[in-house]
Protein backbone atom coordinates (compact mmCIF):
# COMPACT_ATOMS: atom_id res chain seq x y z
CA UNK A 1 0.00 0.00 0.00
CA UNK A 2 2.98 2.34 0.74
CA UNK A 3 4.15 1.88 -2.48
CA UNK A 4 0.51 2.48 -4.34
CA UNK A 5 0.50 5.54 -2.47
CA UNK A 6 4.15 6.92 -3.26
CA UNK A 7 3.13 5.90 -6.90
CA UNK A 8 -0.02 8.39 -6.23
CA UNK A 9 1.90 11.11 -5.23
CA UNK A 10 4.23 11.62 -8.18
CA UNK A 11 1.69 10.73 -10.82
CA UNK A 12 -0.09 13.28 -9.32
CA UNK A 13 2.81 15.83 -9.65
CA UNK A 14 3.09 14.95 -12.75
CA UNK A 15 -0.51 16.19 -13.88
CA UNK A 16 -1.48 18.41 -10.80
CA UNK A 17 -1.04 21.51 -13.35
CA UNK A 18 -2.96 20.13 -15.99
CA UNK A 19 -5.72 18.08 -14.54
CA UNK A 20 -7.78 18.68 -11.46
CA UNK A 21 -6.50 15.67 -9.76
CA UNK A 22 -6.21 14.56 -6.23
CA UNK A 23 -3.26 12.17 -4.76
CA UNK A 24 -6.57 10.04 -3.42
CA UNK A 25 -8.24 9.83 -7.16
CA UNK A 26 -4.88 8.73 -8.32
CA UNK A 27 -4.15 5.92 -5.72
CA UNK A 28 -7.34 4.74 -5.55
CA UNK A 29 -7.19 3.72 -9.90
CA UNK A 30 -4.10 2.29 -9.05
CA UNK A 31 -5.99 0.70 -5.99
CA UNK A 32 -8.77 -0.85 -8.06
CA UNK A 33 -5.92 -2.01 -10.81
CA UNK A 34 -4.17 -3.39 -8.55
CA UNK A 35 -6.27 -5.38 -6.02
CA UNK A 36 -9.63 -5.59 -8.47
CA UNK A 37 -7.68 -7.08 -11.62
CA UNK A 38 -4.02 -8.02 -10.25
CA UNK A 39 -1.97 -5.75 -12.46
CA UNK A 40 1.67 -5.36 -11.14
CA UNK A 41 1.98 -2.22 -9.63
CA UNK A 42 4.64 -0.44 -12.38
CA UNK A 43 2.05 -1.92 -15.21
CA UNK A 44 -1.13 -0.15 -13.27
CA UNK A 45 1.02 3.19 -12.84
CA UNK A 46 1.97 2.85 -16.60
CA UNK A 47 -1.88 2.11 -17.56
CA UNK A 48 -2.86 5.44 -15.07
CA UNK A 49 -0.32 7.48 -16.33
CA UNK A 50 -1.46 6.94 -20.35
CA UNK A 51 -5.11 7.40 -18.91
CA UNK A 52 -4.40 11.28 -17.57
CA UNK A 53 -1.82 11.38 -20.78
CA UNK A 54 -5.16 11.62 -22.77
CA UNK A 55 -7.22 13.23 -20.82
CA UNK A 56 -4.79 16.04 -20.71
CA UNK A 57 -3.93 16.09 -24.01
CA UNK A 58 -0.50 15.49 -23.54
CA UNK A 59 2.57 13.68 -25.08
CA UNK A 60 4.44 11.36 -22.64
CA UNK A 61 7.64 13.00 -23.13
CA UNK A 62 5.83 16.44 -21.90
CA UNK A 63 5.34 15.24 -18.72
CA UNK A 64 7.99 16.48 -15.92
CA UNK A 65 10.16 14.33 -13.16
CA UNK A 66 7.91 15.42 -10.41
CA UNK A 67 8.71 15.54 -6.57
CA UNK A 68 11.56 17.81 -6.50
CA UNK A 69 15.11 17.30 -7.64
CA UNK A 70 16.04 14.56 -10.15
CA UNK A 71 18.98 11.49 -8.66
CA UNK A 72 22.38 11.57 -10.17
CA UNK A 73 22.81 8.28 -11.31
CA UNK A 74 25.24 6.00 -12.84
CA UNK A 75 23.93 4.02 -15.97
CA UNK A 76 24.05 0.60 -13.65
CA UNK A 77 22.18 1.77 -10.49
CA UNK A 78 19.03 2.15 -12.84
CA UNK A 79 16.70 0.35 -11.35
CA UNK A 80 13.51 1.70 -11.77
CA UNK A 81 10.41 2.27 -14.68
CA UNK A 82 9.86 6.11 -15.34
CA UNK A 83 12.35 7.40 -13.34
CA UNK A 84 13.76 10.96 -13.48
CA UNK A 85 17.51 11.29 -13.40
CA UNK A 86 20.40 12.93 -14.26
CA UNK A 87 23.58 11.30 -15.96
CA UNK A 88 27.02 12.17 -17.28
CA UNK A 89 28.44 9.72 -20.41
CA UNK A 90 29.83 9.31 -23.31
CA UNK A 91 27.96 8.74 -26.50
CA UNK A 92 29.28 4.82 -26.61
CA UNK A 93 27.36 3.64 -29.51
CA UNK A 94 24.83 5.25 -32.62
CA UNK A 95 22.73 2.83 -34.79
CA UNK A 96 19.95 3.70 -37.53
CA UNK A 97 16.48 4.03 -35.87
CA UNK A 98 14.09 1.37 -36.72
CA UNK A 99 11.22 4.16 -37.16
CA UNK A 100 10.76 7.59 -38.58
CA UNK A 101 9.67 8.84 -35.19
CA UNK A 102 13.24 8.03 -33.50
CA UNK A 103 16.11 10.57 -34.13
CA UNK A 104 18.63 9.03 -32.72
CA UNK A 105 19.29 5.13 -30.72
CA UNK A 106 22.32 3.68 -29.01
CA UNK A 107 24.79 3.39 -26.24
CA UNK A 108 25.33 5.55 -23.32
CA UNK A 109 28.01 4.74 -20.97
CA UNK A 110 30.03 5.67 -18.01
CA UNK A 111 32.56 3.52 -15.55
CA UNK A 112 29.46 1.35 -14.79
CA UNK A 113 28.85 0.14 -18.10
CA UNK A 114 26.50 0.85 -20.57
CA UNK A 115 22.76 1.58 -21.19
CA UNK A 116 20.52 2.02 -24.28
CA UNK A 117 18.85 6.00 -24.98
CA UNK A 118 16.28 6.88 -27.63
CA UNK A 119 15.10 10.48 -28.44
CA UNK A 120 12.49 10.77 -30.40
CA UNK A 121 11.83 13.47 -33.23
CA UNK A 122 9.22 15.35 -31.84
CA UNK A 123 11.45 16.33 -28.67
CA UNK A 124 13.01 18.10 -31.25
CA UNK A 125 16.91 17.89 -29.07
CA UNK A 126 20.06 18.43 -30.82
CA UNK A 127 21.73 15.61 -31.72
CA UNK A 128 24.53 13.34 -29.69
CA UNK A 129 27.88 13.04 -30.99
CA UNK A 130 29.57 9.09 -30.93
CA UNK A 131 32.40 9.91 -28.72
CA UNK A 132 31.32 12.85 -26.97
CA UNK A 133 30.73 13.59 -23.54
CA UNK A 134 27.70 14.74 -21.82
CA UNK A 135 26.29 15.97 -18.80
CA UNK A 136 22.10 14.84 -19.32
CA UNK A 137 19.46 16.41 -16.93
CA UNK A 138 15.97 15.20 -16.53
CA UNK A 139 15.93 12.06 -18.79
CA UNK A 140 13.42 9.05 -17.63
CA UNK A 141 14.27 5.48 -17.67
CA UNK A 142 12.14 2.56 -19.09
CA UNK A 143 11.83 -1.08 -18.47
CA UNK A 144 11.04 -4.35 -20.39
CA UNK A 145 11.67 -7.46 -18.88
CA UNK A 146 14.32 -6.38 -16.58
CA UNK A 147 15.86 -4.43 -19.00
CA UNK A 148 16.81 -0.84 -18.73
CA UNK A 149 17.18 2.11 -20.73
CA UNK A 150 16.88 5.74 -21.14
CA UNK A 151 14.66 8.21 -23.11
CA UNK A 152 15.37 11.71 -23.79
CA UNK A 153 12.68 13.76 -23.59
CA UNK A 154 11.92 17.71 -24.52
CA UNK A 155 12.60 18.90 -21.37
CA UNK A 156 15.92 16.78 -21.19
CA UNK A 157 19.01 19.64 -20.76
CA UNK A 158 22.24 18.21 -22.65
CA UNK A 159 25.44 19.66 -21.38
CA UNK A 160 28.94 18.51 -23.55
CA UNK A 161 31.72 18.26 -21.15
CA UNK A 162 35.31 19.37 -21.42
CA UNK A 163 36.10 15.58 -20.07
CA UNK A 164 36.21 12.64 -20.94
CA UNK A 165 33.63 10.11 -19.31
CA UNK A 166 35.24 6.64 -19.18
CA UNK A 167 33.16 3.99 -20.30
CA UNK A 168 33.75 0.91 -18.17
CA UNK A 169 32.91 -3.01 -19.39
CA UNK A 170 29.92 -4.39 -18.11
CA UNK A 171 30.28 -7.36 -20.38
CA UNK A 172 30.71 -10.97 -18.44
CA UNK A 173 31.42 -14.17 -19.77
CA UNK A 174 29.75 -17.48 -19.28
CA UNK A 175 29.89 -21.19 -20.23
CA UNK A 176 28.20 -24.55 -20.11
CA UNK A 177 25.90 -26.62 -21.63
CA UNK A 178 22.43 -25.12 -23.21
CA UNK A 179 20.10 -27.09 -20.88
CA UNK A 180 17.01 -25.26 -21.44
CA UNK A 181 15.03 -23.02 -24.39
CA UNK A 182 12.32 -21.47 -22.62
CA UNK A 183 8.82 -20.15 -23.70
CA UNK A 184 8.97 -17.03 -26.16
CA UNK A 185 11.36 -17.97 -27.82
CA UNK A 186 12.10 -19.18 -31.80
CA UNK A 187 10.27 -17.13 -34.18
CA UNK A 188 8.27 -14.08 -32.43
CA UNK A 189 6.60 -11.13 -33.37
CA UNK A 190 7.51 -7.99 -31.53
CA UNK A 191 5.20 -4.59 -31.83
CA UNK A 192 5.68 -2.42 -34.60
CA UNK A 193 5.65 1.12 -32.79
CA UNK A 194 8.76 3.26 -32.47
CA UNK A 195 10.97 1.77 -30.41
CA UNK A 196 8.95 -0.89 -28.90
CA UNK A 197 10.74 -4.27 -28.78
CA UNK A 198 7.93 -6.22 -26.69
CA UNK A 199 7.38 -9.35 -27.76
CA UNK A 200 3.24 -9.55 -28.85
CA UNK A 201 1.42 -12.27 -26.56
CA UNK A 202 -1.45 -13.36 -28.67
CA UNK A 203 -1.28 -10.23 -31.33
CA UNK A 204 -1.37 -7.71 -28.14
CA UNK A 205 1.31 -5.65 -27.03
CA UNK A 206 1.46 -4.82 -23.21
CA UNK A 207 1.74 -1.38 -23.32
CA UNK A 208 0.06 -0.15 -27.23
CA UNK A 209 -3.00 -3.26 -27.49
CA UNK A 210 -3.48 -4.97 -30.53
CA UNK A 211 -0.67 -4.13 -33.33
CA UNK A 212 0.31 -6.05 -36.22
CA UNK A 213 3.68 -7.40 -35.36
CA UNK A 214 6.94 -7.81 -37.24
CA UNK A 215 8.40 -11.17 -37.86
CA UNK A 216 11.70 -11.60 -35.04
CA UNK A 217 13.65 -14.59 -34.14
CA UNK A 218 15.38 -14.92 -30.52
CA UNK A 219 16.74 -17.50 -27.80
CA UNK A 220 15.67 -17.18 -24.58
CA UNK A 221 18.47 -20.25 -22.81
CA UNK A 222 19.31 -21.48 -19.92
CA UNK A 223 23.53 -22.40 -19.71
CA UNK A 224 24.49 -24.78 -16.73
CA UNK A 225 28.39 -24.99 -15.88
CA UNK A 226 27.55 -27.62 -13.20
CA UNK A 227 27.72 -25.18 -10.11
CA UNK A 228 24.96 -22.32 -11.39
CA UNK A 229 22.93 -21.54 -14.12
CA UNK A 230 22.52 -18.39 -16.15
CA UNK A 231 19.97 -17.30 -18.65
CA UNK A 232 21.11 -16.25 -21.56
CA UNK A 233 19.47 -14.46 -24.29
CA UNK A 234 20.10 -14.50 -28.33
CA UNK A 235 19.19 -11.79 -30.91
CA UNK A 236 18.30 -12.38 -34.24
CA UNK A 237 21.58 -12.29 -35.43
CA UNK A 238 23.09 -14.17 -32.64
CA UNK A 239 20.34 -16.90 -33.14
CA UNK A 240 21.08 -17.66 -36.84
CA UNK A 241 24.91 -17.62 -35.85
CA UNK A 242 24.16 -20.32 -33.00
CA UNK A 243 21.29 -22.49 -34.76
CA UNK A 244 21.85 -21.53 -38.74
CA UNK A 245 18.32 -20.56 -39.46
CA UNK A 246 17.85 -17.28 -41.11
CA UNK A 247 14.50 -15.32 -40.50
CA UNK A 248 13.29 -15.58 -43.77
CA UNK A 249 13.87 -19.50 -43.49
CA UNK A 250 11.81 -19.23 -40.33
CA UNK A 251 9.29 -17.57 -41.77
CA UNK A 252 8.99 -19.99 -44.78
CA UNK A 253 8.92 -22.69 -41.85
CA UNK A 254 5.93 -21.92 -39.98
CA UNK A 255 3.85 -20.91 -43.50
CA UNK A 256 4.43 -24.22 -44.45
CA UNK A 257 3.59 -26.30 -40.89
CA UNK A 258 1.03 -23.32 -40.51
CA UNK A 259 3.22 -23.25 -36.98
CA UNK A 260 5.61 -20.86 -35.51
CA UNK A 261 6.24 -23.75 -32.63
CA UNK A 262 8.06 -25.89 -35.48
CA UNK A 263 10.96 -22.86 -35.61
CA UNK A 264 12.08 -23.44 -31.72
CA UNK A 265 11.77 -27.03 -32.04
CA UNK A 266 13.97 -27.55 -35.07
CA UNK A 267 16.51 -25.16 -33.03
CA UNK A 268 15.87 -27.01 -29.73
CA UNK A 269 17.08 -30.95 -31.69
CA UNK A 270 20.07 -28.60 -32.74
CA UNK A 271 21.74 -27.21 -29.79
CA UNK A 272 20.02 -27.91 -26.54
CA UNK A 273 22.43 -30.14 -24.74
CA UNK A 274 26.16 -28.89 -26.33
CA UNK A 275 28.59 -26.57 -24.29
CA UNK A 276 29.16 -22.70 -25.32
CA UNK A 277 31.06 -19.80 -24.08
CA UNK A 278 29.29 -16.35 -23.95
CA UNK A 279 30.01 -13.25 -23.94
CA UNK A 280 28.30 -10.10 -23.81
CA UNK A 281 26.80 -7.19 -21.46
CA UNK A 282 24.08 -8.14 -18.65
CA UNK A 283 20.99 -6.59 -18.41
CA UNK A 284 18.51 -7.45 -15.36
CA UNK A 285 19.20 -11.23 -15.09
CA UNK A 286 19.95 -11.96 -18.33
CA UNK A 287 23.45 -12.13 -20.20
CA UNK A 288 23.08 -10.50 -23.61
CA UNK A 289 25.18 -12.46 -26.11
CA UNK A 290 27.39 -10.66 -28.62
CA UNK A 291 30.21 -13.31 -29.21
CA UNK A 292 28.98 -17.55 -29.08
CA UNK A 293 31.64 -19.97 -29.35
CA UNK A 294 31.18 -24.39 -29.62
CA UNK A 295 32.62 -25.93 -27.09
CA UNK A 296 33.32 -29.39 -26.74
CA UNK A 297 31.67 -31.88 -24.83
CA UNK A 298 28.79 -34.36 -24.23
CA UNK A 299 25.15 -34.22 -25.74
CA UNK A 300 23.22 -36.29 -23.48
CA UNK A 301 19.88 -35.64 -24.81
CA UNK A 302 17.91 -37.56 -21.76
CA UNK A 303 20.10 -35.73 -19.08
CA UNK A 304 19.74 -32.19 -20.85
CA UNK A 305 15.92 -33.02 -20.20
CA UNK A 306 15.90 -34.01 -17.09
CA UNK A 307 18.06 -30.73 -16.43
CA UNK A 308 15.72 -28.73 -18.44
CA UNK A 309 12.49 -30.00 -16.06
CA UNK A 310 14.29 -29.30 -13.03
CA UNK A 311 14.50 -25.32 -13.55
């Protein structure tokens, strides 16, 4: 309840000067959320929050911190959905957008590691340099799946520094035997809208509804070196590197078995059960992987099983 109310009070900062709100109106939507229909607590604030967004007529990236002064943070004591903070990095990584609505994606990082940003076109910022330094005020952090990363916003100040901000590794490495594939994984849709990477359940996307997805493939694993296990996830590229299946050949796949569940099956008689090293940065619980490499050693197909039920 402490935290429904806490929730309460900055939503309500958030809107107080453009909706005639009360902190008791907020918390008790959250309330009926919540105890009524058993959302998760960040999901019901999310679902509130879009609510007043529209009543108010209001972007999301209008809306202020709330509550006073944002945290300095470094990039790996994130921890939190829609929080306001304040970071200095370097510019560790551009790519192209996926969408006409992002202006810029990539890697900011600082002696902690590394963390994804997106600023979108209609903040209308100037744009970040690969290389450069930067002192960012009042940016808000997202979450999917354990997963953080940051979003600059129009109200985001960016500041280029006379330092240098070191960026620091935050990649680990890991090895053992693939013992598990879980659920959601194979060939997956993922929603469509600018820079939204959730995976659809059933055609609906948590946080936009029903969207018509685009066509993804992933590994969600499970590597056991004998003392601990650690899950592991694969990108598209990383799963055609490890399995050899293209997404166009997984596509072609489940057309003709009129089956997406054929995809992680034929990848599942593949690997589960051999021994890899990976690499890459962790985010939440997962290790991301950027470099896979075979190694040798048994595939006991009945005692990968029996490994695989056990988690």
């Amino acid at each position: 309840m402490a935290d429904l109310q806490r929730h309460a009070e900055e939503v309500h900062d958030q809107f107080s000067d453009q909706l005639d709100i009360t902190v008791e109106d907020v918390q008790e939507r959250l309330e009926t959320l919540v105890n009524e229909y058993k959302v998760p607590a960040d999901e019901a604030r999310r679902s509130v929050v879009s609510t007043y967004l529209d009543e108010a007529g209001m972007e999301r990236d209008q809306l202020g911190g709330g509550g006073g002064g944002n945290a300095s943070l470094l990039v790996n004591e994130i921890d939190q959905d829609e929080q306001w903070v304040d970071l200095r990095v370097t510019v560790a990584d551009l790519w192209e957008p996926r969408s006409d609505a992002v202006a810029q994606v990539g890697l900011l990082g600082d002696e902690s590691g590394t963390i994804k940003f997106v600023a979108f076109e209609t903040s209308d910022l100037p744009l970040l340099e690969e290389g450069q330094s930067y002192a960012l005020g009042n940016v808000v952090t997202d979450e999917y799946e354990g997963n953080y990363s940051v979003k600059l916003n129009r109200t985001t100040s960016i500041t280029e520094l006379d330092e240098t901000v070191e960026v620091g590794d935050d990649s680990t490495e890991v090895e053992g035997a693939l013992v598990d594939i879980q659920d959601g994984s194979g060939l997956v849709k993922r929603c469509p809208e600018a820079d939204c990477t959730r995976v659809l359940q059933n055609g609906r996307c948590n946080e936009h509804g029903e969207v018509d997805g685009e066509y993804d493939l992933r590994i969600k694993g499970v590597l056991d070196d004998g003392d601990e296990v650690t899950e592991v996830i694969f990108d598209e590229e990383a799963t055609t590197d490890l399995t050899g299946i293209g997404l166009d050949e997984a596509i072609d796949m489940a057309k003709d078995a009129l089956d997406t569940e054929v995809v992680v099956e034929e990848m599942r008689e593949g690997v589960l059960g051999r021994y890899y090293r990976v690499r890459g940065p962790t985010f939440g619980r997962y290790v991301l992987a950027d470099e896979t490499e075979r190694l040798d050693g048994p595939v006991d197909a009945e005692a990968t099983l029996i490994k695989a039920r056990s988690i």
